[in-house]
PDB file of N, CA and C in Angstrom:
ATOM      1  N   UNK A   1      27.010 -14.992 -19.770  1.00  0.00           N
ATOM      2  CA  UNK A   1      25.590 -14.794 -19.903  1.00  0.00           C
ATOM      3  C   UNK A   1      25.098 -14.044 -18.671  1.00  0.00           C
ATOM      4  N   UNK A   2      24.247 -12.639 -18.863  1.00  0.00           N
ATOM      5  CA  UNK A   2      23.891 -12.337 -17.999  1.00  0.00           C
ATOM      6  C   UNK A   2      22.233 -12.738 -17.596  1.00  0.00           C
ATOM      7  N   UNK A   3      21.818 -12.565 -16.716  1.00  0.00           N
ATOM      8  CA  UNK A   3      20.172 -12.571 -16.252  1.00  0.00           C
ATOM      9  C   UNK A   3      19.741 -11.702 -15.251  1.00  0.00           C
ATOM     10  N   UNK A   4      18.455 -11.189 -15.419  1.00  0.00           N
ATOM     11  CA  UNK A   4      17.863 -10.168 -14.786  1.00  0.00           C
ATOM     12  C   UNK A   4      16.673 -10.684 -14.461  1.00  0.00           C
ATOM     13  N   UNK A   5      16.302 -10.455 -13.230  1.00  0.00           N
ATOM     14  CA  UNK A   5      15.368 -10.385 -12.810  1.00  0.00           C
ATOM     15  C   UNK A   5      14.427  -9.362 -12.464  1.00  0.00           C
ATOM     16  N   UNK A   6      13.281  -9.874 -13.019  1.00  0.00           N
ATOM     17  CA  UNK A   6      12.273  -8.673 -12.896  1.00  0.00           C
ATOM     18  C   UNK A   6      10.695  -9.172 -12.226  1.00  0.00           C
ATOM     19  N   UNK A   7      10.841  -8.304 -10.897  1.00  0.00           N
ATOM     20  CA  UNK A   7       9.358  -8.545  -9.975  1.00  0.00           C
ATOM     21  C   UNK A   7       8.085  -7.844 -10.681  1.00  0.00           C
ATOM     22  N   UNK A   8       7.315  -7.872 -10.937  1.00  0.00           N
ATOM     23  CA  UNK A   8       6.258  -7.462 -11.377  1.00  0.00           C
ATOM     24  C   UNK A   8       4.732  -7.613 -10.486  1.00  0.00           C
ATOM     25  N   UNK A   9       4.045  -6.643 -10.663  1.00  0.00           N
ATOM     26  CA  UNK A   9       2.826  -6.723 -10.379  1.00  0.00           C
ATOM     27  C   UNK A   9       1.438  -6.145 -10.606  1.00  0.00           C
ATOM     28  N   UNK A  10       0.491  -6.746 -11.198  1.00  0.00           N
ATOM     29  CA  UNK A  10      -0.886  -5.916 -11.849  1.00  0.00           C
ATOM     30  C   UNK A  10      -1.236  -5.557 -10.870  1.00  0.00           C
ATOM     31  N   UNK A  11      -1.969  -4.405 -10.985  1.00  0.00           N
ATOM     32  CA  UNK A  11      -3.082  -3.397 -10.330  1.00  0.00           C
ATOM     33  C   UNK A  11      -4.098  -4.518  -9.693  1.00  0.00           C
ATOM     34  N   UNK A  12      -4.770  -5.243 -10.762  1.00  0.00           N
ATOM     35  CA  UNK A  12      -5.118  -6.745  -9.638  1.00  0.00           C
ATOM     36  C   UNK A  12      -4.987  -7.558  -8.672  1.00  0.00           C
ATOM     37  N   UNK A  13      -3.715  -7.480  -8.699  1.00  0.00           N
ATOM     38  CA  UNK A  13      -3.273  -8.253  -7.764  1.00  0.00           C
ATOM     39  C   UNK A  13      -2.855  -7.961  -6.604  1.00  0.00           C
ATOM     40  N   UNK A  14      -3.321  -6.216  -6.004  1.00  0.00           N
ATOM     41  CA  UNK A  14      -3.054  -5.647  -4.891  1.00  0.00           C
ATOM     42  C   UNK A  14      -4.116  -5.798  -4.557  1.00  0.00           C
ATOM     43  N   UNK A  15      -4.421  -6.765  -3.221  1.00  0.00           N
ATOM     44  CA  UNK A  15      -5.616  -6.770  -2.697  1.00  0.00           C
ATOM     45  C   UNK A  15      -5.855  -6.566  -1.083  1.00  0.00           C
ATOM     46  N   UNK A  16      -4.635  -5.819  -0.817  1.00  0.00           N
ATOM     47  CA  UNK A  16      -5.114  -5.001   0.380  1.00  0.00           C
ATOM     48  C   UNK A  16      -3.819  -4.140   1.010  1.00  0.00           C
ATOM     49  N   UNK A  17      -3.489  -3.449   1.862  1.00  0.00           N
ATOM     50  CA  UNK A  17      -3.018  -2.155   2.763  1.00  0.00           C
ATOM     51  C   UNK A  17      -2.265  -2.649   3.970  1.00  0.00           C
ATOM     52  N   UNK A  18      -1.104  -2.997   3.847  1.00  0.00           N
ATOM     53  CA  UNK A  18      -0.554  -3.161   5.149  1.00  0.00           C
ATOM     54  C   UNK A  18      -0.011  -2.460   5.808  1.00  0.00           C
ATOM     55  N   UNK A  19      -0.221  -2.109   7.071  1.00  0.00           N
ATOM     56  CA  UNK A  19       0.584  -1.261   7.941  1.00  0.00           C
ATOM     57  C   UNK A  19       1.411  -1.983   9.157  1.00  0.00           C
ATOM     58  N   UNK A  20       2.588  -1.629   8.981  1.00  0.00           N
ATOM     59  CA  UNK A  20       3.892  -2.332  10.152  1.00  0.00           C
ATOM     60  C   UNK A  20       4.212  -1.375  11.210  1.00  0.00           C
ATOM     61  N   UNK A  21       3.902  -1.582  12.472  1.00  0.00           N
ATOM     62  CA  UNK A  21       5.343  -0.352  13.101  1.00  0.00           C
ATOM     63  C   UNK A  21       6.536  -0.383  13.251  1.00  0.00           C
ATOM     64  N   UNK A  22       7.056   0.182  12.757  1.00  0.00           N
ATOM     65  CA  UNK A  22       8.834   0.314  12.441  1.00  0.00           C
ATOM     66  C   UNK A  22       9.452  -0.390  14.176  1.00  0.00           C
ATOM     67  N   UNK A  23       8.596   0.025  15.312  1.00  0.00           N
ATOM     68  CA  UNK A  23       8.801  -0.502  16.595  1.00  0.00           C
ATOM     69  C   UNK A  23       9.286  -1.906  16.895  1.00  0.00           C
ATOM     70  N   UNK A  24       7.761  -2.260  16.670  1.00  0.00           N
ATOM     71  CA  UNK A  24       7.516  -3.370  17.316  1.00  0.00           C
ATOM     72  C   UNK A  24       7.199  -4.271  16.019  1.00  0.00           C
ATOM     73  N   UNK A  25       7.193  -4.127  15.280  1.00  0.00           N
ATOM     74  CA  UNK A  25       6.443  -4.650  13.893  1.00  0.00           C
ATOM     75  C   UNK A  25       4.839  -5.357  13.720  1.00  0.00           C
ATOM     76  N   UNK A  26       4.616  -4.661  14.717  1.00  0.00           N
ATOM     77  CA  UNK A  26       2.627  -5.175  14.734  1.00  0.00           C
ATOM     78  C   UNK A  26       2.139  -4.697  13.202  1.00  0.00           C
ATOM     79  N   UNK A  27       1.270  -5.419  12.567  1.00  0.00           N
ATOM     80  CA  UNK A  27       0.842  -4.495  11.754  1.00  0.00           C
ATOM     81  C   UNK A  27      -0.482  -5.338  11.617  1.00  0.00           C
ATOM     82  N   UNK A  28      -1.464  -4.289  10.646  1.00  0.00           N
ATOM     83  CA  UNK A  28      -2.900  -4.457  10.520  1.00  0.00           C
ATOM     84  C   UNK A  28      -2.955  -4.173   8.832  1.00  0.00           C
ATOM     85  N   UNK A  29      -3.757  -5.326   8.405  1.00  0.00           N
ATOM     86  CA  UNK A  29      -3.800  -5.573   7.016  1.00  0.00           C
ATOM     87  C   UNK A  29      -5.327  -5.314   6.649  1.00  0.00           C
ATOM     88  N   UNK A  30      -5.939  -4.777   5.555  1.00  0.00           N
ATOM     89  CA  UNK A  30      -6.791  -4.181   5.856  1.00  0.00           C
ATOM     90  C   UNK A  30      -7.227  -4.551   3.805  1.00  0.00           C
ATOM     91  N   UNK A  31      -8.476  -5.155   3.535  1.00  0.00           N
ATOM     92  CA  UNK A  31      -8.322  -5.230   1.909  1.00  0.00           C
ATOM     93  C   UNK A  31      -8.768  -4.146   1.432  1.00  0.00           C
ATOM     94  N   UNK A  32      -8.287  -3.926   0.389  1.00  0.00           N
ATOM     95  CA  UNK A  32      -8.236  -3.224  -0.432  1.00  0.00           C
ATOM     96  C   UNK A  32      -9.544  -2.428  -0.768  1.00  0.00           C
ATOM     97  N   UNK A  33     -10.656  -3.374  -0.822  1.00  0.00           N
ATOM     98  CA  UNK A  33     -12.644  -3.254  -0.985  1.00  0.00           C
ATOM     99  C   UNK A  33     -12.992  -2.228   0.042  1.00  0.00           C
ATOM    100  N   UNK A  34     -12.248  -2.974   1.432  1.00  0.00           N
ATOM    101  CA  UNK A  34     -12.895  -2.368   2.290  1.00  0.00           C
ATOM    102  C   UNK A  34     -12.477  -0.864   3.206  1.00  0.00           C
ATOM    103  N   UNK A  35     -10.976  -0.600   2.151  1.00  0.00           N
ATOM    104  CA  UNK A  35     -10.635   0.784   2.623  1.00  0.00           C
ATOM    105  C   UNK A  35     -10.501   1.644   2.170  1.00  0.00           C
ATOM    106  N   UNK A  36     -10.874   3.148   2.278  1.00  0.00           N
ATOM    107  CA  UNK A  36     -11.424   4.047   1.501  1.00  0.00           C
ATOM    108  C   UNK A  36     -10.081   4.974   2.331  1.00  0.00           C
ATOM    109  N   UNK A  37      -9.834   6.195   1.640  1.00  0.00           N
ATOM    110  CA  UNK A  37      -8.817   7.742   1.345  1.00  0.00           C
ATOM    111  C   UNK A  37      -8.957   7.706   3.388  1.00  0.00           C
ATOM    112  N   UNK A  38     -10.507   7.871   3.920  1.00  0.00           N
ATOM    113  CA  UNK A  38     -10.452   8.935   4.901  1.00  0.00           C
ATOM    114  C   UNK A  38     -10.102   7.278   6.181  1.00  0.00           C
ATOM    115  N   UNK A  39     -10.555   6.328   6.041  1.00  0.00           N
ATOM    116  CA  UNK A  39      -9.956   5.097   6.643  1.00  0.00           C
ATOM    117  C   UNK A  39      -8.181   5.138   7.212  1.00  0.00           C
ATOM    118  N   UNK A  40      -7.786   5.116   5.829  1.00  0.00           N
ATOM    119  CA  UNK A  40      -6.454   5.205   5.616  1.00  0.00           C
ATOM    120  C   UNK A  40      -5.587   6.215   6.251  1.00  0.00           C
ATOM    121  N   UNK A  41      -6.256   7.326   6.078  1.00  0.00           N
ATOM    122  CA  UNK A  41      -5.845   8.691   6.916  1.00  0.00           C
ATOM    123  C   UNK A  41      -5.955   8.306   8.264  1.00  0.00           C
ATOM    124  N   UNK A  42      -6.721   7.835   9.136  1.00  0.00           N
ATOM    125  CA  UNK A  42      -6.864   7.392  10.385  1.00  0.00           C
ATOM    126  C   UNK A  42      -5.876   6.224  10.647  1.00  0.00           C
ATOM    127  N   UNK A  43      -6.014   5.547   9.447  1.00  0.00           N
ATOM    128  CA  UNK A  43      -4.947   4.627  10.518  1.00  0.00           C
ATOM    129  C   UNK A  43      -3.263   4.944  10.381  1.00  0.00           C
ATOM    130  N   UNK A  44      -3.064   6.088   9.243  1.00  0.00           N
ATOM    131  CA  UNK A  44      -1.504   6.863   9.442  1.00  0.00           C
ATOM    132  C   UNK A  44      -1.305   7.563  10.534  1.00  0.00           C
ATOM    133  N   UNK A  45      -2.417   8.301  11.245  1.00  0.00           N
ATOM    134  CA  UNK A  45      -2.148   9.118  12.034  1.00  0.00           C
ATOM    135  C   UNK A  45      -2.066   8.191  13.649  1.00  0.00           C
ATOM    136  N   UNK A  46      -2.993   7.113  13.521  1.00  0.00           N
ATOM    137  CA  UNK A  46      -2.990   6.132  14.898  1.00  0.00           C
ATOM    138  C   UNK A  46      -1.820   5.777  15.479  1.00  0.00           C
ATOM    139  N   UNK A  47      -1.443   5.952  16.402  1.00  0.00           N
ATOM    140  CA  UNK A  47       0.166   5.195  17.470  1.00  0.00           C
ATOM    141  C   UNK A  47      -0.534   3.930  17.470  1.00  0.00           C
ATOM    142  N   UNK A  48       0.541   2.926  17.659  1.00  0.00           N
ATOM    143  CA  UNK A  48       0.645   1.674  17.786  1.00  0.00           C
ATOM    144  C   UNK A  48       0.447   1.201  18.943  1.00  0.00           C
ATOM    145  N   UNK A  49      -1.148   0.317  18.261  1.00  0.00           N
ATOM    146  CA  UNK A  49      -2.097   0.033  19.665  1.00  0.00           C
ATOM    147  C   UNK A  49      -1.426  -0.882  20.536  1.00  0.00           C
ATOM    148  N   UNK A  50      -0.255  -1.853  20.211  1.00  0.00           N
ATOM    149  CA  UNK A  50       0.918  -2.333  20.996  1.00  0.00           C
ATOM    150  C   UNK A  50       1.664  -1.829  21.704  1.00  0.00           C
ATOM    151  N   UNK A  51       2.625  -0.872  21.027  1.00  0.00           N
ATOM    152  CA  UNK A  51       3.971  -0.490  21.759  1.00  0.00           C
ATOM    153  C   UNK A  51       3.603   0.963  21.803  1.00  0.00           C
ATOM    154  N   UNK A  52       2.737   1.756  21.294  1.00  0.00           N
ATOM    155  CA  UNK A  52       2.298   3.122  21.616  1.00  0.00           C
ATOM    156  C   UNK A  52       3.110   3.939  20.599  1.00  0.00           C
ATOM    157  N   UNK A  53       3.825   3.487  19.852  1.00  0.00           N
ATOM    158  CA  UNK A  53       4.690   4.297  18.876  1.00  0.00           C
ATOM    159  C   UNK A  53       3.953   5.180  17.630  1.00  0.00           C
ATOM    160  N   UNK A  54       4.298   6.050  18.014  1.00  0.00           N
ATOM    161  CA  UNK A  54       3.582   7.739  17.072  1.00  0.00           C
ATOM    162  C   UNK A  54       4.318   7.221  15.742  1.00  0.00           C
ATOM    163  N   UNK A  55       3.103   7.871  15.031  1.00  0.00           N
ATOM    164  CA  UNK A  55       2.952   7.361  13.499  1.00  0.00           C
ATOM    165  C   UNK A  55       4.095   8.707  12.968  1.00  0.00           C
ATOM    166  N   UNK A  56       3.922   9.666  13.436  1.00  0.00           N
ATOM    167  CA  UNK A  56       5.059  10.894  13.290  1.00  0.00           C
ATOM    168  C   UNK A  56       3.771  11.852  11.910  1.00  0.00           C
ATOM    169  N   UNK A  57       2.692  11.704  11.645  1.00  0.00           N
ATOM    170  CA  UNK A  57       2.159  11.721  10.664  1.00  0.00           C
ATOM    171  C   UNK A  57       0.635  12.756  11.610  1.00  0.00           C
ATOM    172  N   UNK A  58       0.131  14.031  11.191  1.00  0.00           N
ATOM    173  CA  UNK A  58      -0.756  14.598  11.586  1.00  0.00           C
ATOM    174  C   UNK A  58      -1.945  14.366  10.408  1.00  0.00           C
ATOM    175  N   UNK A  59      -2.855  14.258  10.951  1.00  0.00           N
ATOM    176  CA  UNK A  59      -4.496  14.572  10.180  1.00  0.00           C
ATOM    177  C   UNK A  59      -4.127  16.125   9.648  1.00  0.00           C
ATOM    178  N   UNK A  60      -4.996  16.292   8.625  1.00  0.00           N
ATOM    179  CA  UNK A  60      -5.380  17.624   7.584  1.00  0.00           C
ATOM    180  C   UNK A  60      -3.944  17.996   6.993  1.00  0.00           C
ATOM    181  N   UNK A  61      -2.946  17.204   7.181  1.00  0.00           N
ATOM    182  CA  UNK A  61      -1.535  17.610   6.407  1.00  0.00           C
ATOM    183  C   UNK A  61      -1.620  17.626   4.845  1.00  0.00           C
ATOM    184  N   UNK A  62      -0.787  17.969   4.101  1.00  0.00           N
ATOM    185  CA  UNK A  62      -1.174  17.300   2.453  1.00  0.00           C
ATOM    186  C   UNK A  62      -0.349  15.679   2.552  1.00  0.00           C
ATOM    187  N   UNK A  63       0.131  14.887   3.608  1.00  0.00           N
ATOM    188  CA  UNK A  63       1.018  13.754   3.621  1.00  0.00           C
ATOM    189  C   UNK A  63      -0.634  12.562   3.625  1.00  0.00           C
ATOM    190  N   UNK A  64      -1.526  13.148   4.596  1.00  0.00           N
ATOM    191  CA  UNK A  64      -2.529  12.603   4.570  1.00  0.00           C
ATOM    192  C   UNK A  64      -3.408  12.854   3.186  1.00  0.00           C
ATOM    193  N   UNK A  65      -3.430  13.346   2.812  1.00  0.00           N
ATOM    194  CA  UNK A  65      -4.078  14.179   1.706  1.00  0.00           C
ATOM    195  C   UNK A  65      -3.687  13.270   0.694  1.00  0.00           C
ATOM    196  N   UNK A  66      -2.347  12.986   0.164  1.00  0.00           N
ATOM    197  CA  UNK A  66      -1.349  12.299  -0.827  1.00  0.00           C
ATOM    198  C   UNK A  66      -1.774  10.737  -0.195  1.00  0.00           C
ATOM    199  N   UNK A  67      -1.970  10.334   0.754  1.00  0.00           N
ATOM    200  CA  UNK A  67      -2.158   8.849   1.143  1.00  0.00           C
ATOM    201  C   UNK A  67      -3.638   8.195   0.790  1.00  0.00           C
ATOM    202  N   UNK A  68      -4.513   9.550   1.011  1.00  0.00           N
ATOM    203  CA  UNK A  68      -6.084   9.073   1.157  1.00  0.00           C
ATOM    204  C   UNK A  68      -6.224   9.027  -1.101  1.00  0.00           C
ATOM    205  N   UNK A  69      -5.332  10.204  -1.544  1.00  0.00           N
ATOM    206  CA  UNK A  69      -5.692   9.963  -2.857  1.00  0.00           C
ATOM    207  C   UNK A  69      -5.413   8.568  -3.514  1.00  0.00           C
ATOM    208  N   UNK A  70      -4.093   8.729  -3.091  1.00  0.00           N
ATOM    209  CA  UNK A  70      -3.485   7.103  -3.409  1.00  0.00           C
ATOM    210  C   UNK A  70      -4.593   6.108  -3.587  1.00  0.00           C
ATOM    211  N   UNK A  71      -4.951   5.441  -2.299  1.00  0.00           N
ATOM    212  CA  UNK A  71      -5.869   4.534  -2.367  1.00  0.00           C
ATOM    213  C   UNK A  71      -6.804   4.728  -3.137  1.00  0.00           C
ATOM    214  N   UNK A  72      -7.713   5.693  -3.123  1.00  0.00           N
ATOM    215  CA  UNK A  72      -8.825   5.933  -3.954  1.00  0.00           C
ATOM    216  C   UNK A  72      -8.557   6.071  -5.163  1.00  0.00           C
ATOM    217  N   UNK A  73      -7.325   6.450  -5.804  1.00  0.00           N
ATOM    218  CA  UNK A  73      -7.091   6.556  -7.186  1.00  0.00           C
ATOM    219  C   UNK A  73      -6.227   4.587  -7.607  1.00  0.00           C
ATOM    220  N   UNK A  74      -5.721   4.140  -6.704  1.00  0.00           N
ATOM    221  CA  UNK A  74      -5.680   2.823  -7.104  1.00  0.00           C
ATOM    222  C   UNK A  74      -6.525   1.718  -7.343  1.00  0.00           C
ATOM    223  N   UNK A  75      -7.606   2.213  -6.032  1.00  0.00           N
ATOM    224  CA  UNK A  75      -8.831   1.264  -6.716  1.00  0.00           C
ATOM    225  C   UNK A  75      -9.870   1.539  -7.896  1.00  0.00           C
ATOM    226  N   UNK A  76      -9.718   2.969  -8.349  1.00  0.00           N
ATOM    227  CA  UNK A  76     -10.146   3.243  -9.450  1.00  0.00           C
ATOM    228  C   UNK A  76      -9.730   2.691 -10.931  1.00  0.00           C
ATOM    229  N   UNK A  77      -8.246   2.456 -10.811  1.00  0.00           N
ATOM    230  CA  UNK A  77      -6.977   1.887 -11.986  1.00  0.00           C
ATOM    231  C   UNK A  77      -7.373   0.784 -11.651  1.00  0.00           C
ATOM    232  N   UNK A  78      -7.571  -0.013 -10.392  1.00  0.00           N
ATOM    233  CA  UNK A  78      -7.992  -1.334 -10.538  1.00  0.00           C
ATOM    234  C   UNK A  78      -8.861  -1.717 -11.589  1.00  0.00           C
ATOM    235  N   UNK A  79     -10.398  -0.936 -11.580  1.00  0.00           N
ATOM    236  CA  UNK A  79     -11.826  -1.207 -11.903  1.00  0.00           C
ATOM    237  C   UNK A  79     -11.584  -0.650 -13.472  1.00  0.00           C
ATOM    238  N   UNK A  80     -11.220   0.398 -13.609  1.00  0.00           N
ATOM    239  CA  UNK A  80     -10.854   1.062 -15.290  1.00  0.00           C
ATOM    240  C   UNK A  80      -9.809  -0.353 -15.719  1.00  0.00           C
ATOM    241  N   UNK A  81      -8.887  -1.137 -15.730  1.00  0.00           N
ATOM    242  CA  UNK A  81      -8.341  -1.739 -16.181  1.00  0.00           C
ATOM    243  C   UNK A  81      -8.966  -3.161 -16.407  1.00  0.00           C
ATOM    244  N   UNK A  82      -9.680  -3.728 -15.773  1.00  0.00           N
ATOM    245  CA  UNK A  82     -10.567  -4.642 -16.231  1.00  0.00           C
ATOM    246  C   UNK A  82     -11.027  -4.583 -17.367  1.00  0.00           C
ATOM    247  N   UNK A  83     -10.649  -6.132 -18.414  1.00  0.00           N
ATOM    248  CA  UNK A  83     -11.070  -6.385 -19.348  1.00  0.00           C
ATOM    249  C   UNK A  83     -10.542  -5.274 -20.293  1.00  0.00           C
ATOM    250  N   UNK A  84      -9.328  -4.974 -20.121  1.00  0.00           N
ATOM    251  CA  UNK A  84      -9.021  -3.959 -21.231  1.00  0.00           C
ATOM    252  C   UNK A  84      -8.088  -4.937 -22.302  1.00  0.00           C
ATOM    253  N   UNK A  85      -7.151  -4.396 -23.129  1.00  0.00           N
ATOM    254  CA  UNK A  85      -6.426  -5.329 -23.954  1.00  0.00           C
ATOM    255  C   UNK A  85      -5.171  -5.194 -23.827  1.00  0.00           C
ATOM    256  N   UNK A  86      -5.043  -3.921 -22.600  1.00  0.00           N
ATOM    257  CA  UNK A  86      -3.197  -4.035 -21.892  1.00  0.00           C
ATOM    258  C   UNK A  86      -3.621  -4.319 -20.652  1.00  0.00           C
ATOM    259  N   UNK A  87      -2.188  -4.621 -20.244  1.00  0.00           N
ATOM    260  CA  UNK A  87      -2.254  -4.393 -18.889  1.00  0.00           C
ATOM    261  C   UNK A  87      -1.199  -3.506 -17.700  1.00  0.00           C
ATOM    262  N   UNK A  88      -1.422  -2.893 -17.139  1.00  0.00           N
ATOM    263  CA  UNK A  88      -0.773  -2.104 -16.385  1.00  0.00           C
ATOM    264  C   UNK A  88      -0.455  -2.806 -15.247  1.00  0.00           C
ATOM    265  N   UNK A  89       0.953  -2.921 -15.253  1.00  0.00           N
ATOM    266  CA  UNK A  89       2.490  -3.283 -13.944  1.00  0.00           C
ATOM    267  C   UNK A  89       2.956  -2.518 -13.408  1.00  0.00           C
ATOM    268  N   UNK A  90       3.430  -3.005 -12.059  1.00  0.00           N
ATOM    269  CA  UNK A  90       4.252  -2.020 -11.490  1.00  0.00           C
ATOM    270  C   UNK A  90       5.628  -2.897 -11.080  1.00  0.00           C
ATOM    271  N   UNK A  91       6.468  -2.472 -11.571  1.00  0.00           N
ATOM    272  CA  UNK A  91       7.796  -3.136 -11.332  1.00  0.00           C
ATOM    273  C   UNK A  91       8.650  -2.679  -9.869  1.00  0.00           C
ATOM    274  N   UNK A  92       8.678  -3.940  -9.383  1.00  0.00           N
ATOM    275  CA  UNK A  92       9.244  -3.435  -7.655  1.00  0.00           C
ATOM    276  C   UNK A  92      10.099  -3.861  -7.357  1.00  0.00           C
ATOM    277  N   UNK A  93      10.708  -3.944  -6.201  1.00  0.00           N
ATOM    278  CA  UNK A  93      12.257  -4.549  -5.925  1.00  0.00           C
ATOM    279  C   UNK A  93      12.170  -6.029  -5.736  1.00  0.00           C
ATOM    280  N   UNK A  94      12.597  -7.101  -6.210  1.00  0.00           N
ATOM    281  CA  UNK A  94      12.918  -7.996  -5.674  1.00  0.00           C
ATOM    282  C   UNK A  94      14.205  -8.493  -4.864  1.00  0.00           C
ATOM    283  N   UNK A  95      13.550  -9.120  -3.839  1.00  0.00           N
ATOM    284  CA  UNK A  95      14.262  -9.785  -2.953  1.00  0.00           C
ATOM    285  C   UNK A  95      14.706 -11.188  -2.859  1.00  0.00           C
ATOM    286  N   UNK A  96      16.305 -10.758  -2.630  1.00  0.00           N
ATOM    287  CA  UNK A  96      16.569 -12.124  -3.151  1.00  0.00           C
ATOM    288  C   UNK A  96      16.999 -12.775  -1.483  1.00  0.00           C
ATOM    289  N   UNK A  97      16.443 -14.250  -1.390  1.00  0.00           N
ATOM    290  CA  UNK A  97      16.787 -15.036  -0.300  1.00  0.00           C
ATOM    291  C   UNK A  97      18.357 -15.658  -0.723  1.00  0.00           C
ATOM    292  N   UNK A  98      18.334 -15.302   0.899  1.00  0.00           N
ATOM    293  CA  UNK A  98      20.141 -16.000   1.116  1.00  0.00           C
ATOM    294  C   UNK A  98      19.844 -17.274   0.630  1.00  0.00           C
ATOM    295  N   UNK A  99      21.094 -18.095   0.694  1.00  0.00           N
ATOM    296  CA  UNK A  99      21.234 -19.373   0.233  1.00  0.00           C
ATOM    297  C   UNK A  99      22.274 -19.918   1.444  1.00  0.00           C
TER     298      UNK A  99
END
């Protein structure tokens, strides 16, 4: 017998933006309500107010451009999907804990 596991997650249930530094692993979590395309762009481009580590990421790039749409087009799929009669998932990796 085989079994599969499958992680799942609604557009709902993303309720906010985390950022880690690959460094030091500080990160700043930020919800979802309260961050908008040009927010987001600022805090890709910010070094790490800890360890000073460069985001490697410039303002007016299309990398910023592709990050600020993101958000703004996810909280849009958020608000359009309410109360509809499907629902839209995003299937992600799960992680499995040692034993």
């Amino acid at each position: 017998m085989t079994f599969e596991k499958q992680c799942l997650i609604e557009t709902g249930d993303i309720i906010a933006v985390r950022y880690e530094c690959v460094k030091c692993h500080a990160a700043i979590v930020v919800p979802i309500e309260k961050l908008n395309g040009e927010q987001l762009a600022t805090y890709s481009v910010s070094t790490c107010v800890y360890c000073r580590e460069p985001s490697k990421f410039e303002m007016g790039t299309n990398e910023i451009i592709v990050f600020a749409n993101f958000i703004d087009s996810l909280k849009q799929i958020r608000e359009v999907m309410k109360g509809r009669g499907r629902k839209l998932q995003l299937q992600i990796k799960c992680e499995h804990a040692e034993e």
